[in-house]
Each structure stands twice: as C-alpha cells, then as structure tokens.
Protein backbone atom coordinates (compact mmCIF):
# COMPACT_ATOMS: atom_id res chain seq x y z
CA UNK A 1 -24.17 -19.24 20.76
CA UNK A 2 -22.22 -17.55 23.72
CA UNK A 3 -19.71 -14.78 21.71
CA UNK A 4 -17.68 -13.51 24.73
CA UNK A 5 -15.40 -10.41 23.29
CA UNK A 6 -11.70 -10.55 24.95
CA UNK A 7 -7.84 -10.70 25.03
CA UNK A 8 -7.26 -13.76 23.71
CA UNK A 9 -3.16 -13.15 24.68
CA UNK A 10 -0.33 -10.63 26.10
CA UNK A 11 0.63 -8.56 26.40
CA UNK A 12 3.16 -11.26 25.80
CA UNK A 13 6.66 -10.97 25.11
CA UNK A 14 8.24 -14.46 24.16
CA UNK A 15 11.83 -15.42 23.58
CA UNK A 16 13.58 -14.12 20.51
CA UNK A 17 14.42 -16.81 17.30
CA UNK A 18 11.80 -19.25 18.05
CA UNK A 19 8.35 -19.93 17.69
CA UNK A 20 5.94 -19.41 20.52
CA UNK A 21 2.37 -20.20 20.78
CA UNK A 22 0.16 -17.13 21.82
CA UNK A 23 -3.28 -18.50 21.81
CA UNK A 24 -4.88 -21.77 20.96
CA UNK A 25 -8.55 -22.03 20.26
CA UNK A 26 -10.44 -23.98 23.35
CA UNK A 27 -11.03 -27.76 22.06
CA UNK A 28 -14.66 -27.88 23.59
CA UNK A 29 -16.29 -29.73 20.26
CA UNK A 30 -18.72 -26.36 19.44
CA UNK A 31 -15.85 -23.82 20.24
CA UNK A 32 -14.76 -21.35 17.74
CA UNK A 33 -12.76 -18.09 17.45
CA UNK A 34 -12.48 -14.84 15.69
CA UNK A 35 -9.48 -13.24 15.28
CA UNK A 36 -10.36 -9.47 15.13
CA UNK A 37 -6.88 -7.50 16.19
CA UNK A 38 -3.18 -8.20 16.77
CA UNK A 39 -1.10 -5.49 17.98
CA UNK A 40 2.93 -5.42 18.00
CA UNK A 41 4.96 -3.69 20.23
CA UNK A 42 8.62 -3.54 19.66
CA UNK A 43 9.61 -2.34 23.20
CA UNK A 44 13.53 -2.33 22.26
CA UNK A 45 15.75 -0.09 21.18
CA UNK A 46 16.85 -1.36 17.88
CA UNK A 47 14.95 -2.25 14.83
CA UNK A 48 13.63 -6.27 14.59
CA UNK A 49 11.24 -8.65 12.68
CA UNK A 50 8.48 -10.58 13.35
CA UNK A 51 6.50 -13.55 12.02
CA UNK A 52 2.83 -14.91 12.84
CA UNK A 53 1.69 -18.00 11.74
CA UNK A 54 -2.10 -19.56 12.01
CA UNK A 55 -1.52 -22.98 13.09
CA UNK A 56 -4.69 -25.68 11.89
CA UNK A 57 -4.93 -28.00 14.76
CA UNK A 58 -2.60 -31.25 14.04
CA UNK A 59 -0.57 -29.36 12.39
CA UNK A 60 2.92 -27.39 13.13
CA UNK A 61 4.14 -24.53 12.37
CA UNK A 62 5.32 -24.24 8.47
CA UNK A 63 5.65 -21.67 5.52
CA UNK A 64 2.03 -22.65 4.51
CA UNK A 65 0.68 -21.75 7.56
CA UNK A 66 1.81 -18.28 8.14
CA UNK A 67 -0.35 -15.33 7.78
CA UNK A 68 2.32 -12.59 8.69
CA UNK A 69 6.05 -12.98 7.18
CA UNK A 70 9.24 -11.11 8.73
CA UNK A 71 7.59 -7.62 8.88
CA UNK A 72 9.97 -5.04 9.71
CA UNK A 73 9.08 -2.81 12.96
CA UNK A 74 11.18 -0.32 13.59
CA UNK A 75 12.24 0.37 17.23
CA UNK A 76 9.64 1.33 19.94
CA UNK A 77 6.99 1.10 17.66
CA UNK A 78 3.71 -0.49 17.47
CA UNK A 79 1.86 -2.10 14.48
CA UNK A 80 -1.94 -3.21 14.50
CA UNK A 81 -3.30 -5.49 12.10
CA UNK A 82 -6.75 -5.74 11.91
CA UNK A 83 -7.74 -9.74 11.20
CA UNK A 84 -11.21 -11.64 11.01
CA UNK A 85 -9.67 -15.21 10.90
CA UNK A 86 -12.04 -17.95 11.91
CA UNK A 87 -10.31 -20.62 14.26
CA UNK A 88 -11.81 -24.20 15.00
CA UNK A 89 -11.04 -25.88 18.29
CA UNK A 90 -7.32 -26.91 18.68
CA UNK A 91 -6.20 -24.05 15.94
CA UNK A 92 -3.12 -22.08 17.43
CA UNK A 93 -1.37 -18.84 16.91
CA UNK A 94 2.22 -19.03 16.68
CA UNK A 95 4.67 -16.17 17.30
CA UNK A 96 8.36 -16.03 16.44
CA UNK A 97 10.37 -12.12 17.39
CA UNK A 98 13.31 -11.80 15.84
CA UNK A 99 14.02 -9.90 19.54
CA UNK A 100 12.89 -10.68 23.18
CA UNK A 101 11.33 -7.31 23.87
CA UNK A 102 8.52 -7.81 20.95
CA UNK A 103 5.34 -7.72 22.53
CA UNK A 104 1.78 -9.09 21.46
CA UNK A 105 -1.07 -8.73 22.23
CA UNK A 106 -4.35 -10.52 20.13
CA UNK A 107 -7.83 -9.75 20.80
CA UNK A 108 -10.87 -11.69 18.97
CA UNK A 109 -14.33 -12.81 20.09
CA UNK A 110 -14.52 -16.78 21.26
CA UNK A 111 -17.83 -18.70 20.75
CA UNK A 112 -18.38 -21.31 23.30
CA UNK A 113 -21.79 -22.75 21.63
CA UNK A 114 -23.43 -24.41 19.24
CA UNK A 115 -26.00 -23.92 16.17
CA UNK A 116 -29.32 -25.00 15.92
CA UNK A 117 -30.47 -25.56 12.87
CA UNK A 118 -34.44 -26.46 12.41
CA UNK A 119 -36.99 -27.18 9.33
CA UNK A 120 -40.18 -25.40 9.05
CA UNK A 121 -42.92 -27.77 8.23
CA UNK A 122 -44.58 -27.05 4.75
CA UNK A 123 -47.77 -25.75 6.05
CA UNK A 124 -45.98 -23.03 8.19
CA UNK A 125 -45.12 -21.25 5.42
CA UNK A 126 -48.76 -20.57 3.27
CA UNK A 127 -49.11 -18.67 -0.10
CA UNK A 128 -51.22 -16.19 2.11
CA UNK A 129 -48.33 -15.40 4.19
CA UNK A 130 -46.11 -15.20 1.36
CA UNK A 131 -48.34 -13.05 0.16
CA UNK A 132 -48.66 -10.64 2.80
CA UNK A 133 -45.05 -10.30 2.54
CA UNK A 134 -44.34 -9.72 -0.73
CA UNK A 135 -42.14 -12.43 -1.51
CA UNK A 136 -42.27 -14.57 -4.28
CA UNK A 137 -40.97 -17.62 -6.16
CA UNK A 138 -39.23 -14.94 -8.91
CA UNK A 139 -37.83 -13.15 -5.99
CA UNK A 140 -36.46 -16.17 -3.84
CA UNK A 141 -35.07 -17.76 -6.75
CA UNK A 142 -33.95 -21.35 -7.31
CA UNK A 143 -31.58 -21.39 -4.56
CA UNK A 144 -33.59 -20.34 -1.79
CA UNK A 145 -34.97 -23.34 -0.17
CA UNK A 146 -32.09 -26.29 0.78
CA UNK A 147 -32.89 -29.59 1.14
CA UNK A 148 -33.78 -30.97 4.12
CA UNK A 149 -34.96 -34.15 3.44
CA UNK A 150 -37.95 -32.37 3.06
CA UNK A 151 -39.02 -31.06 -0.26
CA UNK A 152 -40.15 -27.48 -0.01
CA UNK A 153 -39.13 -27.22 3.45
CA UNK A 154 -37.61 -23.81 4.33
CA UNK A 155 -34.32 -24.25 6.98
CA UNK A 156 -33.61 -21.55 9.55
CA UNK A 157 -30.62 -20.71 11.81
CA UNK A 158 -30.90 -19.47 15.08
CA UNK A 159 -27.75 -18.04 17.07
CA UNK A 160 -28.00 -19.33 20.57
C-alpha cells in the first residue's frame, strides 16, 4: 500500500451557518484515509461554535453522522483534536462555523493501494521450523490459523 502523509484540507475558512465539505476520501476502489488531526482556528473577534460531521459516502449530513457537536471556541483561539478515523472511498468531512472567520485545517495519511493477501501451502510451514521457533499449538491457540479453503493453511498480509 502507498500511505502518503498530508493536508488533507485548509487552511479553509467556509461560510458561516451552513455545512461545507472539507475533504472527501478519493473514490479510487482501494483508496482509504486516516484521519489523524483537525485543528480550529477561530480568527474573529468574538466567541463562535463549530460542528464536524463524518459523512459515509451516500449519505448526507445528519445528527448520526457527526463526530464533533457545537463546541464552543472562544475568540482567536485554536483547538486541535487529535482523530484516527478510518474513511472508505467517497466518505466526506463536513464543516458547519457558526462564523465565517473559523478556519480548518485536517491532516491524515491517504492510502492509495491495495492488500494482498496470500496462503502458505501446508508444507511451508514444518514441525521442524515450528520447532526452531518456539511456537506451538498451546501457544497459537485455536484461533490462529483462518480458513482459507485450505485446512491448516496459515494466511499472511503483506502491506504493499
């Protein structure tokens, strides 16, 4: 997978009373995105309220969709929340100020690949090798091998 650490938006500073999308997630089929920072500015000289709302894709903006509600920030102030939301392709970030001279800025890391997900064949993994490792049925426990249409087989996931 290609992670590519940026500004996803802003510094932005959108009209007051409605909402405003920020950032949507690239709709590439494999691209995904991690929200890791959102800072607000309130560049004005009076206090004001803002509202942030994670948007699935097909979706609007709505009360079950919001992940910050009408936080207070005081005039020329900043707040930074620190986030690790996972977006899917077509997932927006809304915005709504309660004044135009909010400013945001989001920064996260975008992943613009895909998985790959192989099987081991049985006889790659031996009892000697286990062995040599120290690892063990008792120690693995039930859960550690998934089915993959292949009993015994061992899946592993490589970032690429």
């Amino acid at each position: 997978m290609a992670f590519t650490e940026k500004r996803l938006a802003g510094p932005t500073a959108p009209s007051a009373g409605g909402p405003t999308t920020i950032y949507t997630c690239p709709t590439a089929q494999t691209t995904t995105t991690i929200l890791k920072q959102l800072a607000v500015c309130n560049a004005g000289g009076s206090s004001t309220t803002f509202t942030v709302n994670l948007v699935p894709t097909g979706s609007s903006v709505a009360v079950s969709n919001r992940i910050i509600s009408s936080v207070s920030i005081p005039a020329n102030e900043t707040i930074f929340f620190d986030l690790s939301q996972v977006m899917n392709s077509g997932d927006f970030v809304s915005v709504t100020p309660g004044a135009s001279d909010v400013v945001f800025t989001l920064s996260g890391v975008e992943n613009a690949g895909g998985m790959v997900v192989s099987g081991l064949a049985d006889s790659a993994v031996t009892t000697a090798k286990i062995a040599d490792s120290n690892i063990t049925a008792s120690k693995l426990g039930p859960d550690a091998f998934l089915a993959n249409n292949q009993a015994g087989a061992i899946i592993t996931m490589e970032m690429m």
